[in-house]
Protein backbone atom coordinates (compact mmCIF):
# COMPACT_ATOMS: atom_id res chain seq x y z
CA UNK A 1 106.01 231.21 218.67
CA UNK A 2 107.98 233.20 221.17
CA UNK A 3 111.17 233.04 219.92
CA UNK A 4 113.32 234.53 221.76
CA UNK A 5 112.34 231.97 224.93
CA UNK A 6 112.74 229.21 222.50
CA UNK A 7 116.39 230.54 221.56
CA UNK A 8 116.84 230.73 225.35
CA UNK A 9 115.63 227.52 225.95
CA UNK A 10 117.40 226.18 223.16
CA UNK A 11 120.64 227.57 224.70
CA UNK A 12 120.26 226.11 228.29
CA UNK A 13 119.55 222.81 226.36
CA UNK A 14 123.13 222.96 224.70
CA UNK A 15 124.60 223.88 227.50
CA UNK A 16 123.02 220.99 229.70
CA UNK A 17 124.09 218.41 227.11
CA UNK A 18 127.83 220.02 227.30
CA UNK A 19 127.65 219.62 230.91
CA UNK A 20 126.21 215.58 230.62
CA UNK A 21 129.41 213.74 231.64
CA UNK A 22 127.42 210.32 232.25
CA UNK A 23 125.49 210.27 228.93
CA UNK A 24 125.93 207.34 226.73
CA UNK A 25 126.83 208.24 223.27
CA UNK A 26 123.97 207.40 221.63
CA UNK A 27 121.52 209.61 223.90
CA UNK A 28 123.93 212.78 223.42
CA UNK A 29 123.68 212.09 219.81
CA UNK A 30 120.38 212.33 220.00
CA UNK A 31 119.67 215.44 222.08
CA UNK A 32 122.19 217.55 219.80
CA UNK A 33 120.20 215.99 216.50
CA UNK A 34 117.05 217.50 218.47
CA UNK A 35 118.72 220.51 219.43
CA UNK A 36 119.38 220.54 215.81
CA UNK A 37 116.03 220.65 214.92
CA UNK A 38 114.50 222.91 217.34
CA UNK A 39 117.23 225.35 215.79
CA UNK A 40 116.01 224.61 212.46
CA UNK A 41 112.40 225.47 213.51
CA UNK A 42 113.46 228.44 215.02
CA UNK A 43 114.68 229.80 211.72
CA UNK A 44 111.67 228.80 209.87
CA UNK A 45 113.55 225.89 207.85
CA UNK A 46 110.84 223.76 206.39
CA UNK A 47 113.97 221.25 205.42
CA UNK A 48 113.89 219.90 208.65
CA UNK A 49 112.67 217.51 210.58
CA UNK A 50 108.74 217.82 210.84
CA UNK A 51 107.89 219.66 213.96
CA UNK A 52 105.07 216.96 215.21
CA UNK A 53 107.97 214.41 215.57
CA UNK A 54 110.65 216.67 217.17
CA UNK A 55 107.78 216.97 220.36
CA UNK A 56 107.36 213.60 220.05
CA UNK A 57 111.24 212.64 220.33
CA UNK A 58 111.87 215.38 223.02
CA UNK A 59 108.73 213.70 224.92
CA UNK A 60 110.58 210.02 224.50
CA UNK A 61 113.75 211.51 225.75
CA UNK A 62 112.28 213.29 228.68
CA UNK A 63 110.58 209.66 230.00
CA UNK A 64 113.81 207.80 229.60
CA UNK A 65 115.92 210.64 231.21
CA UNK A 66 113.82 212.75 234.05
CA UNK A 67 114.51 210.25 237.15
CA UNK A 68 118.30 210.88 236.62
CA UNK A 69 118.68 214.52 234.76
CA UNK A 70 115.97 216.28 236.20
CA UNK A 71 117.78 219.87 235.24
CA UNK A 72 118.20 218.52 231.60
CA UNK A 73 114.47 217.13 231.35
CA UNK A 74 113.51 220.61 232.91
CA UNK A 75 114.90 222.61 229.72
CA UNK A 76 113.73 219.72 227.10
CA UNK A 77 110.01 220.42 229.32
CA UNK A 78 109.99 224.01 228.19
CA UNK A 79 111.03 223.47 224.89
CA UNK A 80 108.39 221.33 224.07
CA UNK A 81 105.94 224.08 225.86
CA UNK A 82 107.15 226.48 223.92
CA UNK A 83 106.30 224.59 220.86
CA UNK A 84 103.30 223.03 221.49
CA UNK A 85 102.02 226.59 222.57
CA UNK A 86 103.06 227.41 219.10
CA UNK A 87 100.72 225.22 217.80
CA UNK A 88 103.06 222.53 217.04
């Protein structure tokens, strides 16, 4: 896994969630539980959520969000790159 993109990645996805002023609670919940996870991966912490269903959330998310956060869905695109490069 190339993890220094990933901690990149990860980065611009925190900061494009910070910058979300027109995301409904529930949705920025759920990106920062999946940014949560994708951090947890990135140090190795088998406690976390398994890394099959993280790509599968972040692939949910990007369908319901791309027509209206395209920059967002662009970051949450690479992550899940990255990680399914990785083998995940």
């Amino acid at each position: 896994m190339d993890k220094k993109r990933l901690h990149d990645s990860l980065e611009r996805l925190r900061a494009e969630i910070d910058r979300q002023e027109d995301l409904d609670d529930p949705t920025n919940q759920r990106l920062g539980t999946l940014a949560e996870d994708v951090a947890a991966l990135h140090r190795g912490d088998q406690a976390g959520a398994p890394p099959h269903s993280v790509v599968q959330r972040f692939e949910q998310e990007i369908a319901g969000l791309e027509a209206t956060h395209p920059s967002l869905t662009l970051t949450m695109t690479e992550i899940v790159e990255i990680l399914t490069a990785a083998g995940v």
